[in-house]
Protein backbone atom coordinates (compact mmCIF):
# COMPACT_ATOMS: atom_id res chain seq x y z
CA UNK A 1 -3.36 37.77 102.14
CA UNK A 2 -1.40 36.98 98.76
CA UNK A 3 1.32 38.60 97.30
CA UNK A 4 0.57 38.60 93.59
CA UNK A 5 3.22 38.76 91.03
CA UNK A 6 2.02 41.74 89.42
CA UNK A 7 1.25 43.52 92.58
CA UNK A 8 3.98 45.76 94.51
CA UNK A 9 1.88 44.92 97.51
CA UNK A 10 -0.14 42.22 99.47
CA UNK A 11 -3.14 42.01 98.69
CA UNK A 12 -6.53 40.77 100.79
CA UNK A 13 -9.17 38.32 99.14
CA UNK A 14 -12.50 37.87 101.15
CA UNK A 15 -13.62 34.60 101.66
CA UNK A 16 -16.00 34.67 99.37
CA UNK A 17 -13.77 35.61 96.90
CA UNK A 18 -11.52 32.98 97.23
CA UNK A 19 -13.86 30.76 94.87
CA UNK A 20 -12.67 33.14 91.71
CA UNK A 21 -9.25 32.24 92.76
CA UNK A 22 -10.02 28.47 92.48
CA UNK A 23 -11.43 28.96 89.07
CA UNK A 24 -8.62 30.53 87.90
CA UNK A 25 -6.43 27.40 88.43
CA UNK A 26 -9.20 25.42 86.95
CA UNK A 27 -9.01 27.51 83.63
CA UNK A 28 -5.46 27.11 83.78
CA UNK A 29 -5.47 23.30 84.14
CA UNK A 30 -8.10 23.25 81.28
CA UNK A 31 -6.21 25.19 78.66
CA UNK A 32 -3.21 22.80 79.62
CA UNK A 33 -5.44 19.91 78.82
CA UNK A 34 -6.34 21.84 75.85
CA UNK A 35 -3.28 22.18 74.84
CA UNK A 36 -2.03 18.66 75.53
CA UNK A 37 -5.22 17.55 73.44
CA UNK A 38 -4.26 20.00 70.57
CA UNK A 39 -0.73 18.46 70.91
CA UNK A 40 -2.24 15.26 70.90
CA UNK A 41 -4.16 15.87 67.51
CA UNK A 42 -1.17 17.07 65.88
CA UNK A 43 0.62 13.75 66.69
CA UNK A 44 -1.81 12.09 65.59
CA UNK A 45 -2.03 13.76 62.21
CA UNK A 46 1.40 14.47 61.94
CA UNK A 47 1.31 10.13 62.46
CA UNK A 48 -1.62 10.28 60.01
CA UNK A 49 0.55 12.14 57.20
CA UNK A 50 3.38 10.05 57.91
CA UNK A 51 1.04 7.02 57.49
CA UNK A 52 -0.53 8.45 54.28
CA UNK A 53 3.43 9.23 53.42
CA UNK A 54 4.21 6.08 53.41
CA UNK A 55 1.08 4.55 51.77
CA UNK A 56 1.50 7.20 48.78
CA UNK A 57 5.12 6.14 48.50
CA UNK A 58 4.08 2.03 48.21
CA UNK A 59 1.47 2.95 46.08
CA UNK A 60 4.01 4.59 43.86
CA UNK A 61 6.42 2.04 44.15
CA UNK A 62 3.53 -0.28 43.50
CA UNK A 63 2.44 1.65 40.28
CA UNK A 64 5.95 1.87 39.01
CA UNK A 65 6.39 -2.20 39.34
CA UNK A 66 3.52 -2.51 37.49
CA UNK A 67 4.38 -0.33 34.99
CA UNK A 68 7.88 -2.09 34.66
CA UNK A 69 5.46 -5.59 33.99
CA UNK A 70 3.56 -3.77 31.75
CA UNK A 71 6.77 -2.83 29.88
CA UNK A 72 8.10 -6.13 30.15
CA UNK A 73 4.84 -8.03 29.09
CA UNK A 74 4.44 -5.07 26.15
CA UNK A 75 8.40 -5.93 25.09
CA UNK A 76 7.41 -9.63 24.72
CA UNK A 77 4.39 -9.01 22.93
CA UNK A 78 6.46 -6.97 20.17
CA UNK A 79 8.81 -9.87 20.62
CA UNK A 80 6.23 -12.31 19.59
CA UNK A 81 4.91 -10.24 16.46
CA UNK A 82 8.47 -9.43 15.38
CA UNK A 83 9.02 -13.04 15.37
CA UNK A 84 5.55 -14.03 13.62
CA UNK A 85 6.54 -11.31 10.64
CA UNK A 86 9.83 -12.93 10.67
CA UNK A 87 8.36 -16.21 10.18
CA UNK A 88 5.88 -14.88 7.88
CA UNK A 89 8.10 -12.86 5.67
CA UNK A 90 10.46 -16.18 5.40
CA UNK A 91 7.34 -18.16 4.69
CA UNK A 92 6.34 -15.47 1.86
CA UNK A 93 9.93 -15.38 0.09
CA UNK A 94 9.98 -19.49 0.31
CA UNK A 95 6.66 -19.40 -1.09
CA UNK A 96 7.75 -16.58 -4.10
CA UNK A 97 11.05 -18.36 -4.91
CA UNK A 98 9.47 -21.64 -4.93
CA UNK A 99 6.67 -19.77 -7.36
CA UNK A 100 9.53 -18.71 -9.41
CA UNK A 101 11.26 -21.78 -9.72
CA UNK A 102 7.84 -23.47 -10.76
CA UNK A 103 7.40 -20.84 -13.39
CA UNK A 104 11.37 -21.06 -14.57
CA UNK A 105 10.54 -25.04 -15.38
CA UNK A 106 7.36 -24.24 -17.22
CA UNK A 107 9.81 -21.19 -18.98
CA UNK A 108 12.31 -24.00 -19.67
CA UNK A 109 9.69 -26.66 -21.13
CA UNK A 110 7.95 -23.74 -23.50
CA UNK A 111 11.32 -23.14 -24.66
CA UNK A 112 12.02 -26.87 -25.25
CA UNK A 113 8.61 -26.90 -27.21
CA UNK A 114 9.43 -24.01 -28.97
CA UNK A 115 13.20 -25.28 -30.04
CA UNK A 116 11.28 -28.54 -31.40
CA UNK A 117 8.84 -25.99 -33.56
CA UNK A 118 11.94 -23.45 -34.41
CA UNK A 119 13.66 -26.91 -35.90
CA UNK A 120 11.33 -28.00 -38.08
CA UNK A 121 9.68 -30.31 -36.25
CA UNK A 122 12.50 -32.13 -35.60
CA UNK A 123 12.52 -33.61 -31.21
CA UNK A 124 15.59 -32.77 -29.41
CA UNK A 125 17.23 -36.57 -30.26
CA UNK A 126 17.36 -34.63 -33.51
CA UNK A 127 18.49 -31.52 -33.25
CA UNK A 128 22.32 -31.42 -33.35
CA UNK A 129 24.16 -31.88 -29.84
CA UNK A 130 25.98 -28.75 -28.55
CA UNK A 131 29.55 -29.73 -27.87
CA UNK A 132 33.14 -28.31 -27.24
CA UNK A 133 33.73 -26.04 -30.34
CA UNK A 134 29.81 -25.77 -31.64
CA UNK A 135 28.69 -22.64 -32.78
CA UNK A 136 25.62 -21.71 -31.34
CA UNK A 137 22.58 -19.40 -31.87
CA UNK A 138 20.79 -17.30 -29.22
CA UNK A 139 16.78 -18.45 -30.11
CA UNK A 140 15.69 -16.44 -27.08
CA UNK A 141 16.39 -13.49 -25.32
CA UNK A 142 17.35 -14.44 -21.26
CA UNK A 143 20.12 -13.71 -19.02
CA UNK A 144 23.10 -15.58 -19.20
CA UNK A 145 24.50 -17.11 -15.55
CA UNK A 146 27.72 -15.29 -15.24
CA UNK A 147 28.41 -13.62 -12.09
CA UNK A 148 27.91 -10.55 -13.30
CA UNK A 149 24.47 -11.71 -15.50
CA UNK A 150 24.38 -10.38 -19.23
CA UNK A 151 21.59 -10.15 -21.47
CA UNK A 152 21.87 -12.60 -24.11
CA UNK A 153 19.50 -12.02 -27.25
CA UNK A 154 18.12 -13.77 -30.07
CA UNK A 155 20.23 -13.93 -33.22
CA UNK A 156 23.60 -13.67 -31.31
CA UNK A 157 26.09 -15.96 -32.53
CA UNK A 158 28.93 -17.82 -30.26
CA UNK A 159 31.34 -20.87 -29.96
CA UNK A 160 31.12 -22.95 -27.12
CA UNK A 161 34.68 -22.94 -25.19
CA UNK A 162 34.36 -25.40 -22.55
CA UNK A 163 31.68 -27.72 -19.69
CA UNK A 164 31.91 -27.55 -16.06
CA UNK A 165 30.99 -30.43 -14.11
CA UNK A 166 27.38 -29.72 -13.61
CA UNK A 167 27.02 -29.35 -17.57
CA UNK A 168 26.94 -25.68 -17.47
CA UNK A 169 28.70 -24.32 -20.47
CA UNK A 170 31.20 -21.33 -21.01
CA UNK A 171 30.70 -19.22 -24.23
CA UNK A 172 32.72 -16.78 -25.94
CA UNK A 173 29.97 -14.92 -28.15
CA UNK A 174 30.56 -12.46 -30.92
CA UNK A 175 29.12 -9.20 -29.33
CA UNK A 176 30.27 -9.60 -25.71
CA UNK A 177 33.92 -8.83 -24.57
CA UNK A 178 33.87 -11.75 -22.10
CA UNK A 179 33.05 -15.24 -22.01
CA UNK A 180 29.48 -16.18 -20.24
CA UNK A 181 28.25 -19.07 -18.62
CA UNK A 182 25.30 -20.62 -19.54
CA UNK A 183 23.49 -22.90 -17.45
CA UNK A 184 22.82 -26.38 -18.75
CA UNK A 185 18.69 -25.66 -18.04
CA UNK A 186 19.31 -22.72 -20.34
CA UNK A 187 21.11 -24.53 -23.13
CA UNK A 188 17.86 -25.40 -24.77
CA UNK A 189 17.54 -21.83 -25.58
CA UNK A 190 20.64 -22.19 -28.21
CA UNK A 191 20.94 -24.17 -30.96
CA UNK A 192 23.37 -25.36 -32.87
CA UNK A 193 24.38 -23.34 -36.27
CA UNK A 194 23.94 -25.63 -39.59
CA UNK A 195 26.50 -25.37 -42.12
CA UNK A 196 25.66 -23.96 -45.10
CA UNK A 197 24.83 -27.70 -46.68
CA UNK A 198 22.98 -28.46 -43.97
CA UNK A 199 20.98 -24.92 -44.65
CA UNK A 200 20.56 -25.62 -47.88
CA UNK A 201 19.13 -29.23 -47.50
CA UNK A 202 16.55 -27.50 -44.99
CA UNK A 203 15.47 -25.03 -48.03
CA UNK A 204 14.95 -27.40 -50.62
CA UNK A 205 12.63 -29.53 -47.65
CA UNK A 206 11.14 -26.76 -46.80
CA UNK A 207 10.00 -25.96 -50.25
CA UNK A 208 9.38 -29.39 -50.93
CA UNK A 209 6.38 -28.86 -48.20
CA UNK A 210 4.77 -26.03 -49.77
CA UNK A 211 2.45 -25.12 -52.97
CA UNK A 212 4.12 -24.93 -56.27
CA UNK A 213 2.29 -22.70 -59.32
CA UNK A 214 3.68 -21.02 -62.47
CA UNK A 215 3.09 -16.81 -63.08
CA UNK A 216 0.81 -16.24 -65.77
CA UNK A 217 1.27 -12.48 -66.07
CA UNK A 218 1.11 -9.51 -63.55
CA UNK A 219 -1.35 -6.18 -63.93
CA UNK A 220 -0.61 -2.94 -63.98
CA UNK A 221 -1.14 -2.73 -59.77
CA UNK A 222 1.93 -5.62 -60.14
CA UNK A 223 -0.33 -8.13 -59.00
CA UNK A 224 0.33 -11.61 -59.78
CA UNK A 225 -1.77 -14.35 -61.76
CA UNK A 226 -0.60 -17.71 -60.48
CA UNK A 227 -1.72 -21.09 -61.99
CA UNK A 228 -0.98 -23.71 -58.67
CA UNK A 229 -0.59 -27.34 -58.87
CA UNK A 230 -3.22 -28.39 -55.89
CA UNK A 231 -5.72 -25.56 -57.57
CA UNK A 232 -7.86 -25.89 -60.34
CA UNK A 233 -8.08 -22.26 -61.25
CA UNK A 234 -5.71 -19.08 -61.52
CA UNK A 235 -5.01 -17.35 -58.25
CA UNK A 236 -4.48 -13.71 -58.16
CA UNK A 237 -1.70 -12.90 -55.67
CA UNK A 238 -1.09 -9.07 -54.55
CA UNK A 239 1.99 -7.51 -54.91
């Protein structure tokens, strides 16, 4: 006899019944296990996740250290090239102003060749020493050394006003408001102005180095008959 929960009133089970009854419990204590299992395998993922949490979360912290070395290695590397193009840049303006002092000393040395030519000949022992009070002549355009750099061109005339210690010399010339500085490496593009004695000597030597001849009579184009001294017959010159 068993009073059943859902039953107002006892209720009889035959012997042979009493077997469903067992199997009941059995059910019961199966879907517990069940249950406990299915709690079990939701521990264990739920441990699983937390396991693959925390993997996920080295791994990033992993990945983000080795970006950080990356970065750092990358920074050096720029470091590195920066400092090569430095170098190289340094090297390549040594190299240029070392090519343009080369090429001022060859510029200085033409212009010593050409004063010799411009002077008749004459070597630089020769040619009158700029001084304190010379008057000199611009032979060649350059830039004079001032601070503020001028252009200095040929046929300007100007009178030397004073030397520094390194030889460099100050000049007040006619068509510049201020005085300029020369550099003494640049003094052998002046000269010093002859008198007009001295100019005349130069004439009458020049002259004395070229062909003489006496005009015989001129054509109607004003063309010339010449009879020279080194030439045994007339020379027609044009006008």
């Amino acid at each position: 006899s068993i009073d059943f929960q859902d039953m107002p009133t006892l209720q009889w089970v035959s012997k042979r019944k009493l077997v469903k009854l067992a199997l009941v419990e059995e059910e019961k204590e199966e879907e517990n296990q069940n249950e406990e299992k299915a709690e079990d395998v939701v521990e264990a993922q739920n441990e699983e996740d937390v396991k693959d949490e925390k993997v996920e979360e080295k791994e990033g912290v992993d990945q983000q250290q080795e970006k950080k070395d990356k970065d750092e290695n990358q920074e050096e590397v720029d470091k590195d090239e920066n400092m090569e193009k430095k170098d190289e840049k340094v090297d390549q303006q040594q190299e240029q102003k070392d090519k343009d002092k080369d090429q001022e000393e060859v510029a200085d040395e033409q212009g010593k060749t050409e004063n010799v030519e411009e002077n008749n000949g004459k070597s630089p022992k020769e040619v009158k020493t700029i001084e304190v009070g010379s008057t000199v002549l611009v032979v060649e355009d350059f830039m004079s050394s001032s601070a503020k750099p001028t252009e200095l061109k040929k046929g300007q005339k100007g009178v030397v006003q004073r030397f520094d210690d390194s030889g460099d010399a100050s000049i007040d010339f006619e068509d510049h408001p201020t005085l300029q500085w020369v550099s003494k490496r640049k003094l052998v593009k002046l000269v010093v102005e002859q008198e007009e004695e001295e100019q005349e000597e130069a004439k009458v030597e020049e002259t004395e180095d070229k062909e003489k001849g006496v005009v015989q009579r001129f054509d109607d184009s004003g063309d010339a008959s010449i009879d020279f001294e080194d030439h045994p017959t007339l020379q027609w010159v044009s006008k």
